[in-house]
Protein backbone atom coordinates (compact mmCIF):
# COMPACT_ATOMS: atom_id res chain seq x y z
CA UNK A 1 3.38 12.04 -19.91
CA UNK A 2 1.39 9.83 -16.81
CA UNK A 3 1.30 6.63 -17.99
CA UNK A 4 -2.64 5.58 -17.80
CA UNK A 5 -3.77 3.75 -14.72
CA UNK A 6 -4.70 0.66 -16.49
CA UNK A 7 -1.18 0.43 -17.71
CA UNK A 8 0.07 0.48 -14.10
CA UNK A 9 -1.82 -2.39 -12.76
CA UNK A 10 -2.29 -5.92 -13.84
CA UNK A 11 -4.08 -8.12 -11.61
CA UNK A 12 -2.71 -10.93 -14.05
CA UNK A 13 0.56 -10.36 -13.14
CA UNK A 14 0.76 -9.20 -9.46
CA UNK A 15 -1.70 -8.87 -6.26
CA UNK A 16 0.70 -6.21 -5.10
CA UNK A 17 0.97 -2.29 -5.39
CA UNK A 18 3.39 0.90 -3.93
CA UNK A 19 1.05 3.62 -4.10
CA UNK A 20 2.40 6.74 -3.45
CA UNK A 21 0.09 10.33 -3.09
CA UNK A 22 1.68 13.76 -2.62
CA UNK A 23 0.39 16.74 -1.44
CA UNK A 24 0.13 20.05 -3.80
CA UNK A 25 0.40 22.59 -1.26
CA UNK A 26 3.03 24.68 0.59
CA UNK A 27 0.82 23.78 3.67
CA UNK A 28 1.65 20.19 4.98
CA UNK A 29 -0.37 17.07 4.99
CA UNK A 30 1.49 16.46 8.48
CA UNK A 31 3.83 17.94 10.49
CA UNK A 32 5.11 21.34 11.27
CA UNK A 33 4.97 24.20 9.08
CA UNK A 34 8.36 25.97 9.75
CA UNK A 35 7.06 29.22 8.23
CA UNK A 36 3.68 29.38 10.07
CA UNK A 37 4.72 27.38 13.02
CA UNK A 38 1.43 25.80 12.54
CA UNK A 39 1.32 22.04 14.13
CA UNK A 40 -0.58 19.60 11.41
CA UNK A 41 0.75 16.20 13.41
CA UNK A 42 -2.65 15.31 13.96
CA UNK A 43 -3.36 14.96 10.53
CA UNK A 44 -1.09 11.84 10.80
CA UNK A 45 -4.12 10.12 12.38
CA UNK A 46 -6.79 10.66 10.03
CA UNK A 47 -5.13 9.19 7.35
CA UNK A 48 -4.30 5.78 9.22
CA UNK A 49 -7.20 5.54 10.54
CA UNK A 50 -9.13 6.10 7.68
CA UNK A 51 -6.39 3.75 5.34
CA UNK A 52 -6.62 0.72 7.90
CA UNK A 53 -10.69 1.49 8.32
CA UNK A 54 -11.00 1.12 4.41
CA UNK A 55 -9.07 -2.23 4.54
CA UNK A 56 -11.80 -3.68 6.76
CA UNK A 57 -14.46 -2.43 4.08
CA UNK A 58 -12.88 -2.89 0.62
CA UNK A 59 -11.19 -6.84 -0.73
CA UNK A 60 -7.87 -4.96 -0.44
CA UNK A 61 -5.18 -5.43 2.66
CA UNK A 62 -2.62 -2.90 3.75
CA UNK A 63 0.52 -4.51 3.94
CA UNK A 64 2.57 -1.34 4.92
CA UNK A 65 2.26 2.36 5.27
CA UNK A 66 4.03 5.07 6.07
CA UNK A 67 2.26 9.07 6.82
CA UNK A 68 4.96 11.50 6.35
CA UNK A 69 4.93 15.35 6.43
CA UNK A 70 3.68 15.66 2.81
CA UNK A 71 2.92 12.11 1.22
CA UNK A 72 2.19 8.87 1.85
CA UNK A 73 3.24 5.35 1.19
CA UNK A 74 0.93 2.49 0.97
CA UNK A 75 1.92 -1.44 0.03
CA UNK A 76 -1.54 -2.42 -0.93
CA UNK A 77 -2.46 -6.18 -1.81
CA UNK A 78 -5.80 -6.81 -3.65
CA UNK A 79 -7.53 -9.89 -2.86
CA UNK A 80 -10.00 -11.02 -5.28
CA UNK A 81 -10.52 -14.77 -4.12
CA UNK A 82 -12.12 -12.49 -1.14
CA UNK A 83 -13.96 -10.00 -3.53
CA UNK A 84 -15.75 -13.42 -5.26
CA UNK A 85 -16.64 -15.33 -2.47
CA UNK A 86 -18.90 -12.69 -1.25
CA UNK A 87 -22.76 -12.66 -1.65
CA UNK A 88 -24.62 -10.44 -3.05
CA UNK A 89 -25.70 -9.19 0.28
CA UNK A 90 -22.29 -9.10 1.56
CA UNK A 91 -21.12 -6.65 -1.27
CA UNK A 92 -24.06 -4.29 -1.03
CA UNK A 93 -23.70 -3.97 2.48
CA UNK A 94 -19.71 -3.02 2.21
CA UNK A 95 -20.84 -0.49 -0.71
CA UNK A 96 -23.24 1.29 1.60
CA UNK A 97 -20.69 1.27 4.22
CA UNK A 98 -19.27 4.14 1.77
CA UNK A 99 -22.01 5.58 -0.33
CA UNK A 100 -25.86 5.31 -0.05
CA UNK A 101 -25.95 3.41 -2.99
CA UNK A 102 -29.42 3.46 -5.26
CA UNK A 103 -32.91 3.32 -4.03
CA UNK A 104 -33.31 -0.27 -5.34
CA UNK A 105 -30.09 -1.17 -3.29
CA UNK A 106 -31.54 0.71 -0.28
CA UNK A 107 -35.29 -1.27 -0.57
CA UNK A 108 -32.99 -4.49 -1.22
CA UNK A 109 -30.78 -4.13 2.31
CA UNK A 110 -34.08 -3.20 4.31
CA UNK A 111 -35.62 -6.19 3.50
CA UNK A 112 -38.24 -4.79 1.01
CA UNK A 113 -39.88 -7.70 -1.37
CA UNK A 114 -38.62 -7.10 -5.33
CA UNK A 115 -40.26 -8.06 -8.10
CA UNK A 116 -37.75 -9.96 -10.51
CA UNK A 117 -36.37 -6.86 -12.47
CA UNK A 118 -35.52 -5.28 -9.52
CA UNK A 119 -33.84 -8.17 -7.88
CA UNK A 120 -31.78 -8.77 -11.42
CA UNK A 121 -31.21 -4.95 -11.30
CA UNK A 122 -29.62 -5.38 -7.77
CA UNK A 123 -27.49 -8.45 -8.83
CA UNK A 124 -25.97 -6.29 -11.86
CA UNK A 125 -25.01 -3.64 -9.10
CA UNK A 126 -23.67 -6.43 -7.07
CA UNK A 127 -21.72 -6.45 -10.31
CA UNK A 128 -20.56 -3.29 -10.62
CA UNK A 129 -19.74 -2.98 -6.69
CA UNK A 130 -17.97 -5.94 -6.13
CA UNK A 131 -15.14 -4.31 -9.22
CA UNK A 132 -15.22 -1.52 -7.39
CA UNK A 133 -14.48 -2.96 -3.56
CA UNK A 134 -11.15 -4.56 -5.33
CA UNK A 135 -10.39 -1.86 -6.97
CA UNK A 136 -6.80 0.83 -6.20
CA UNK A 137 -8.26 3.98 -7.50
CA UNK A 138 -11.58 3.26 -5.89
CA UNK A 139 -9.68 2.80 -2.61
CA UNK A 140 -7.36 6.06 -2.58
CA UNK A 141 -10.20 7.86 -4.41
CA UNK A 142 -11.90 7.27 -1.25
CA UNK A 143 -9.17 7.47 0.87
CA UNK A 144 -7.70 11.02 -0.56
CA UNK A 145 -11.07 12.95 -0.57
CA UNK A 146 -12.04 11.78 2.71
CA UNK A 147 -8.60 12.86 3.85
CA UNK A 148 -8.95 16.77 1.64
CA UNK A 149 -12.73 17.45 2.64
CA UNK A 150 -10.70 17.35 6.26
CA UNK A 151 -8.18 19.49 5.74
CA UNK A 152 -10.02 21.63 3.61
CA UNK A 153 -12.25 22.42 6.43
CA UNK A 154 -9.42 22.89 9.05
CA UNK A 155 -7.76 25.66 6.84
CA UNK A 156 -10.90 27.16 5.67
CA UNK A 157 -10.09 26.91 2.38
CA UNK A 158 -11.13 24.78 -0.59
CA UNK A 159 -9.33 23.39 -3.84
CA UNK A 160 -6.97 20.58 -4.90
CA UNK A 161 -4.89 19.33 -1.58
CA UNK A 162 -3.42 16.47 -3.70
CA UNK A 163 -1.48 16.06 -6.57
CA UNK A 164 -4.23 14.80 -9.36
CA UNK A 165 -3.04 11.49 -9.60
CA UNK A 166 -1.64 9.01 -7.26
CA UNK A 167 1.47 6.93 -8.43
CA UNK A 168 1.22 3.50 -8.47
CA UNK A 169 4.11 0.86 -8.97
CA UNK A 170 3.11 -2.79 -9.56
CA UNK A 171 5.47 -5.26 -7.37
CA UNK A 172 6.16 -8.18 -9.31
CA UNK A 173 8.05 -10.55 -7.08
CA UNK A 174 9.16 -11.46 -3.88
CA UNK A 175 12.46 -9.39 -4.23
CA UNK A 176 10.33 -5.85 -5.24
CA UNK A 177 7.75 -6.59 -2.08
CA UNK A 178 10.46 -6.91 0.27
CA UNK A 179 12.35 -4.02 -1.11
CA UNK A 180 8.98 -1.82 -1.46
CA UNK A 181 7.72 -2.68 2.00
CA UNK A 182 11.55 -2.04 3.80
CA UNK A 183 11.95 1.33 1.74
CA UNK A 184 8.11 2.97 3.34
CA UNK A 185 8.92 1.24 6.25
CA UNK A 186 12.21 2.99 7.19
CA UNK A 187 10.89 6.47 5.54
CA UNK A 188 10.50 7.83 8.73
CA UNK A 189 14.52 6.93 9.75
CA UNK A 190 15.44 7.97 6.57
CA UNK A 191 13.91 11.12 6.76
CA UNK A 192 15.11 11.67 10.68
CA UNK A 193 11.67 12.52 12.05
CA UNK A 194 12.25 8.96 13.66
CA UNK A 195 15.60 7.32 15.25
CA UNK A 196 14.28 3.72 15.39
CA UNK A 197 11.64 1.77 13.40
CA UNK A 198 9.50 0.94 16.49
CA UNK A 199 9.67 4.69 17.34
CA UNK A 200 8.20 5.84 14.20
CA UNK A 201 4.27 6.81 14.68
CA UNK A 202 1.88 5.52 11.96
CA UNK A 203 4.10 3.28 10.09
CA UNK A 204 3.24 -0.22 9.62
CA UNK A 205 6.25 -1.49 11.00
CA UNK A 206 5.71 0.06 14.46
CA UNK A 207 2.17 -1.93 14.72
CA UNK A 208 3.69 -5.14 13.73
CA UNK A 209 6.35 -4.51 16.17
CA UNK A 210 4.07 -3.95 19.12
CA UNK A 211 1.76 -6.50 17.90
CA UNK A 212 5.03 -8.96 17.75
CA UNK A 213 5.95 -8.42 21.02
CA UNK A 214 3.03 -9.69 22.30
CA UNK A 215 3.38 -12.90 20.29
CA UNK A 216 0.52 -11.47 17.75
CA UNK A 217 0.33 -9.82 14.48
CA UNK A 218 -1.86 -6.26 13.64
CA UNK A 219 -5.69 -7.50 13.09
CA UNK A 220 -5.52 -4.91 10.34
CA UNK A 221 -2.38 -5.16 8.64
CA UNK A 222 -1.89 -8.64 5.99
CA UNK A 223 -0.06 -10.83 8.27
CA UNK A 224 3.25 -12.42 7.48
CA UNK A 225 2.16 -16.47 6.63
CA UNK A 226 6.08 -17.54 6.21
CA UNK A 227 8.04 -19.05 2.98
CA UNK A 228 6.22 -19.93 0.26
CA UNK A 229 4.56 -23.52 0.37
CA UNK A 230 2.05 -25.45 -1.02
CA UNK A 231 -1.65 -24.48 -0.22
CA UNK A 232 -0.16 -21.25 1.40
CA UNK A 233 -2.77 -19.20 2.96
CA UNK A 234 -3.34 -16.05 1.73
CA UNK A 235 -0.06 -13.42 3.70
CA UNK A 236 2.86 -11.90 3.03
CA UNK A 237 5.22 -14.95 1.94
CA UNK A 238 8.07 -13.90 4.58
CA UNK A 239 8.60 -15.12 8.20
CA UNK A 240 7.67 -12.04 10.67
CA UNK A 241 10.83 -12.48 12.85
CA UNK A 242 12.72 -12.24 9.29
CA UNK A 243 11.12 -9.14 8.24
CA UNK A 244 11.54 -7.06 11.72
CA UNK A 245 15.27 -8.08 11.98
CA UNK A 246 16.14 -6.87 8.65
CA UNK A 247 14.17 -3.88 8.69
CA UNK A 248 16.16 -3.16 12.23
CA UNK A 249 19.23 -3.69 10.29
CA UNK A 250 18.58 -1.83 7.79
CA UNK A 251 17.83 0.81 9.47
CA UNK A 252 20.93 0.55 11.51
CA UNK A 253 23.06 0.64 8.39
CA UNK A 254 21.26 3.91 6.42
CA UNK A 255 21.48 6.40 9.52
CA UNK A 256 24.35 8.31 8.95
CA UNK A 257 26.85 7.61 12.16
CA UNK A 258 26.02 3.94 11.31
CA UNK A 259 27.21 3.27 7.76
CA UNK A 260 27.69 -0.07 6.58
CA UNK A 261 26.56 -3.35 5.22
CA UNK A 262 24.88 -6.50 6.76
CA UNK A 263 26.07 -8.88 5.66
CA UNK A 264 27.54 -10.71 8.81
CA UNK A 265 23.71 -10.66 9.64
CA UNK A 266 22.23 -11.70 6.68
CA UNK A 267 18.64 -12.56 7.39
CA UNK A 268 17.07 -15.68 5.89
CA UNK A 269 15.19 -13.32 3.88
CA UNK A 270 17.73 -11.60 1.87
CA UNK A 271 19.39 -15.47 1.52
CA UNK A 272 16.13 -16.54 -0.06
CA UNK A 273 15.39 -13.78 -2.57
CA UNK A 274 19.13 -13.63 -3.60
CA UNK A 275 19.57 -10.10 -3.12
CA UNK A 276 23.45 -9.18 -1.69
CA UNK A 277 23.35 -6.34 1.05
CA UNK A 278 24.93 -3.70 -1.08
CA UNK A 279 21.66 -3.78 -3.45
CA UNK A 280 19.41 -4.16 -0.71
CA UNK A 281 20.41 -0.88 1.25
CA UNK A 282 20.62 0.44 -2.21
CA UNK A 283 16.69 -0.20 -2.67
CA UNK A 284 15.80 0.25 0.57
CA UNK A 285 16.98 3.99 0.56
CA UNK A 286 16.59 4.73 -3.15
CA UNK A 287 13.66 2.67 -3.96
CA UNK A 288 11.72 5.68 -5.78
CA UNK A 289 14.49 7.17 -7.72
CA UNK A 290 15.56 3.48 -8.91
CA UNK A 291 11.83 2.62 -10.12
CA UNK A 292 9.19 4.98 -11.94
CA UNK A 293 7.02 1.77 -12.79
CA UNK A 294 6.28 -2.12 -12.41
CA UNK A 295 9.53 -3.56 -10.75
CA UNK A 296 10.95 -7.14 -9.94
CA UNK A 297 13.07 -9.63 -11.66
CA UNK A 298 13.69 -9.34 -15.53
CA UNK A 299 11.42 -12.07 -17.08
CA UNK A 300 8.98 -11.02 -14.48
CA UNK A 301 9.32 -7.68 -16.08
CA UNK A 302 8.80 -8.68 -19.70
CA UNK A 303 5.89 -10.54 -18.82
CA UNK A 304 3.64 -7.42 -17.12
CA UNK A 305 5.29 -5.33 -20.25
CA UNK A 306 3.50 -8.09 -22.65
CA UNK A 307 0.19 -8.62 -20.86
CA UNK A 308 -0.03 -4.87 -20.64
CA UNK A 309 1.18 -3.59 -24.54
CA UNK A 310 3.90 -1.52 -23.16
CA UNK A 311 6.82 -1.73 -25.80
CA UNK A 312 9.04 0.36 -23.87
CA UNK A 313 10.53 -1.47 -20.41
CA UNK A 314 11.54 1.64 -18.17
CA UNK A 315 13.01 -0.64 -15.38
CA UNK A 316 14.78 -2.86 -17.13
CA UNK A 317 18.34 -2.14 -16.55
CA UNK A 318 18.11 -1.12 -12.60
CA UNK A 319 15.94 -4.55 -12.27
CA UNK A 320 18.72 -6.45 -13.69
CA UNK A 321 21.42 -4.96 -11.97
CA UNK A 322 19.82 -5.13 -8.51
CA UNK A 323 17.11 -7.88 -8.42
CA UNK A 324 20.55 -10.43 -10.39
């Protein structure tokens, strides 16, 4: 049985997310249909654009992605300090970005003069919109249908495109974001459609690596803001430099003329989190089979299993063994 979505994330516990949604049909999200010989590549850019579009909209960063022939992979990060410190006006005007919104919320954004009621009825959809703007299934609600009405219309057909739910995986520590963002960042080299990490189109790791080369870091994308320090802006708490050389690594070590470890080039990174290189090309090419829920370290475990009354800790054993 799913487990409910509510059970699956726990702002309490962890800012960060794998979300993972899979098509239903023998016709591909992306890609080439072997049978048909029908091209769907193109698709490939509808959902980034659309992903790293929603980012600029919602109070909820991408921090990696990865469009493959018949899912995707998202690292999402949801920032509520961002959510709260907007206005009123600020969060109406993101909403309608999206949907119309109500006719009080239309008279509100034009200016229009509203008697008290009305202005308290706006601030109580403030309310409800500003949930909503930091809010997963809002975002790949959005994202997915947007993404189906599409591809719908190309095939000229209609009906479910996606499976009914997406899957979501709650990353409870350092460790599990490094792991999760390495594993949908090499999908594309693991699954050969790609021989190199800066070679595979719409990933997240081939925008930071263009972006790096320049000496910058992808406007859209949560940038890496280095170890973790006091009053540490808000980032992904890894150095950039760190995180490209061990995903180039990696990679070098999971393609299949190239087996190996790495640990004569142990970046910083895997040093800091404690993870040995045997484990980390272990979760960086079997992250999904390892993990069907909230992963990182043990107590970290216990404590999202508490704050969420789930009696039963699915991860435990893999967590120990690979996050020790």
């Amino acid at each position: 049985m799913a487990m409910a979505r509510s059970k699956q994330i726990s702002l309490i516990d962890t800012p960060y997310y794998h979300c993972v949604s899979r098509c239903v049909r023998r016709a591909f999200l992306c890609g080439e249909d072997k049978a048909t010989g029908i091209s769907y590549e193109h698709r490939r850019a509808w959902v980034e654009d659309k992903l790293l579009a929603l980012s600029q909209t919602f109070a909820i960063d991408v921090c990696a992605y990865a469009v493959m022939s018949n899912h995707t992979h998202l690292v999402l990060f949801v920032n509520q300090t961002l959510a709260k410190s907007w206005t009123t006006h600020e969060v109406v005007t993101r909403w309608h970005q999206l949907f119309k919104g109500t006719l009080i919320t239309q008279q509100y954004l034009r200016g229009d003069e509203l008697i008290e009621p009305l202005q308290k009825i706006v601030e109580e959809t403030a309310t409800i919109y500003r949930q909503r703007l930091m809010d997963i299934s809002w975002f790949m609600r959005i994202l997915n249908e947007d993404i189906a009405r599409q591809a719908n219309a190309e095939d000229n057909c209609t009906g479910h495109f996606w499976e009914g739910r997406f899957k979501s995986q709650a990353l409870l520590d350092e460790a599990a974001l490094a792991a999760c963002m390495a594993y949908v960042d090499l999908n594309p080299v693991r699954a050969k459609i790609a021989a190199t990490p800066e070679t595979s189109n719409h990933t997240s790791i081939q925008q930071r690596i263009k972006a790096a080369i320049k000496g910058k870091q992808p406007k859209k994308l949560q940038p890496f803001v280095g170890n973790p320090r006091e009053n540490m802006p808000i980032g992904l708490p890894f150095e950039l430099n760190d995180y490209i050389q061990l995903v180039e690594l990696t990679g070098r070590c999971i393609r299949e003329d190239k087996r190996g470890y790495i640990e004569n080039n142990l970046p910083n990174i895997l040093q800091r989190l404690n993870i040995n290189a045997e484990n980390w090309l272990i979760l960086t090419t079997q992250f999904k089979e390892c993990f069907h829920g909230a992963v990182g370290n043990v107590d970290a475990l216990a404590d999202f299993c508490m704050h969420q009354h789930i009696k039963r800790r699915h991860n435990v054993s893999c967590c120990q063994k690979l996050f020790a």
